[in-house]
Protein backbone atom coordinates (compact mmCIF):
# COMPACT_ATOMS: atom_id res chain seq x y z
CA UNK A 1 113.05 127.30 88.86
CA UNK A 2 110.19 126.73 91.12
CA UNK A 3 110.43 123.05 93.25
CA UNK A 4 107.16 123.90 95.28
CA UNK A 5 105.25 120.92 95.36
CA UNK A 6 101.75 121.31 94.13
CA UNK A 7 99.15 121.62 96.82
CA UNK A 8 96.63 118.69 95.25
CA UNK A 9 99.84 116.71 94.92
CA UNK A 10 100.55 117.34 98.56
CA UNK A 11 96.65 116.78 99.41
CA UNK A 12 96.84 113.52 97.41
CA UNK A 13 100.05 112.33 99.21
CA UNK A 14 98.59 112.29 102.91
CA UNK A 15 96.06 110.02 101.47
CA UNK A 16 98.46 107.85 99.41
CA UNK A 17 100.49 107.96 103.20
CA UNK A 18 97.07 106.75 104.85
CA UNK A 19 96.33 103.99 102.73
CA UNK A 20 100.09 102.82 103.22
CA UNK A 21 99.39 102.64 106.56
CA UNK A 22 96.25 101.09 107.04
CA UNK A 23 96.78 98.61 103.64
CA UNK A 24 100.37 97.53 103.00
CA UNK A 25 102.39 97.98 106.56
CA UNK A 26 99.69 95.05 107.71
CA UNK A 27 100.60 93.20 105.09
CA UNK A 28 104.17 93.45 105.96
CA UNK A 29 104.03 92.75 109.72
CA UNK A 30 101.76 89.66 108.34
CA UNK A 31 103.06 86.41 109.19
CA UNK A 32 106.92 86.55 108.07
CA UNK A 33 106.29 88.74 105.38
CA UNK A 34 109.00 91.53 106.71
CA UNK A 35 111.73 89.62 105.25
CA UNK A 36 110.54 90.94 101.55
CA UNK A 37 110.89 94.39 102.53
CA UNK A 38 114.10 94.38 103.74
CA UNK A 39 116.34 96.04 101.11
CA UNK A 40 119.08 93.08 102.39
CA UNK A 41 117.34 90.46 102.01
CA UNK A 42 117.80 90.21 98.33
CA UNK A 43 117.76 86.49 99.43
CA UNK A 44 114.14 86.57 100.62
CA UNK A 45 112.79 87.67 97.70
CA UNK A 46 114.81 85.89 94.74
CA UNK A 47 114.23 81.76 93.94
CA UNK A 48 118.35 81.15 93.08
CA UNK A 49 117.80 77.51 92.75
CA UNK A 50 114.98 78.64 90.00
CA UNK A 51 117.22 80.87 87.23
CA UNK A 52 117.50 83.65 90.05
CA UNK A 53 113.34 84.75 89.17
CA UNK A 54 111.38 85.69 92.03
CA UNK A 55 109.91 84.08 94.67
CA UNK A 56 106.27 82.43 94.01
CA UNK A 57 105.24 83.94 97.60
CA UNK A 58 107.04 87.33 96.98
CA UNK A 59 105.15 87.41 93.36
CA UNK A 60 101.38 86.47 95.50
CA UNK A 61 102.31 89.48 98.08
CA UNK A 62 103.02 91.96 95.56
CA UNK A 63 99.73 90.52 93.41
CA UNK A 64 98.10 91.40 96.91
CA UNK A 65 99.66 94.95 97.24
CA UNK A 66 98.69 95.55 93.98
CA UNK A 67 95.08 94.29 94.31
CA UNK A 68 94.65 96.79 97.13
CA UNK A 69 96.22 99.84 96.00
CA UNK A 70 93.93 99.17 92.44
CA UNK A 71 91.15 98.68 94.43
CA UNK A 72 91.84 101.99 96.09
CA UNK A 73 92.19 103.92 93.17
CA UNK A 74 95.81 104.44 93.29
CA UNK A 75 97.68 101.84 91.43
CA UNK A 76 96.02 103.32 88.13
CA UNK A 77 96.00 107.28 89.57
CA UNK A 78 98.24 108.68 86.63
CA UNK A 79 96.60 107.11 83.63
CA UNK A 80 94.21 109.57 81.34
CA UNK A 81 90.26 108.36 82.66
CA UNK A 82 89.55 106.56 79.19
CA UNK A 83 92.39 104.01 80.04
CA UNK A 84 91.66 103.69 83.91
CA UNK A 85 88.78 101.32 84.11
């Protein structure tokens, strides 16, 4: 069995790395918005006076993330063309 990793899969992965880097690790270091990404902080992130759902400002960073990464072309990168715009 063969677990190379593809070369455009590598190519595409020092991009995806990039815009990591320049989009979303601002958005963490933003204001107090480490405590989300925290994997212990299960707290931060979940409204347990609210049935235990998420956090409205957890929900409007994620919205953000995923505005970006969209906007970037990756957040729709594995759909067929016809069903990414």
């Amino acid at each position: 069995m063969n677990f190379d990793i593809p070369q455009d899969i590598r190519d595409y992965l020092v991009i995806l790395d990039d815009f990591i880097d320049k989009e979303i690790k601002p958005l963490q270091e933003q204001d107090d918005n480490n405590r989300f990404f925290d994997h212990r902080r299960e707290h931060a992130r979940t409204d347990w006076d609210n049935q235990g759902l998420p956090r409205e400002d957890w929900e409007e960073l994620l919205g953000e993330m995923r505005r970006r990464a969209d906007a970037a072309g990756h957040l729709r990168f594995a759909l067929p063309e016809e069903f990414a715009a």
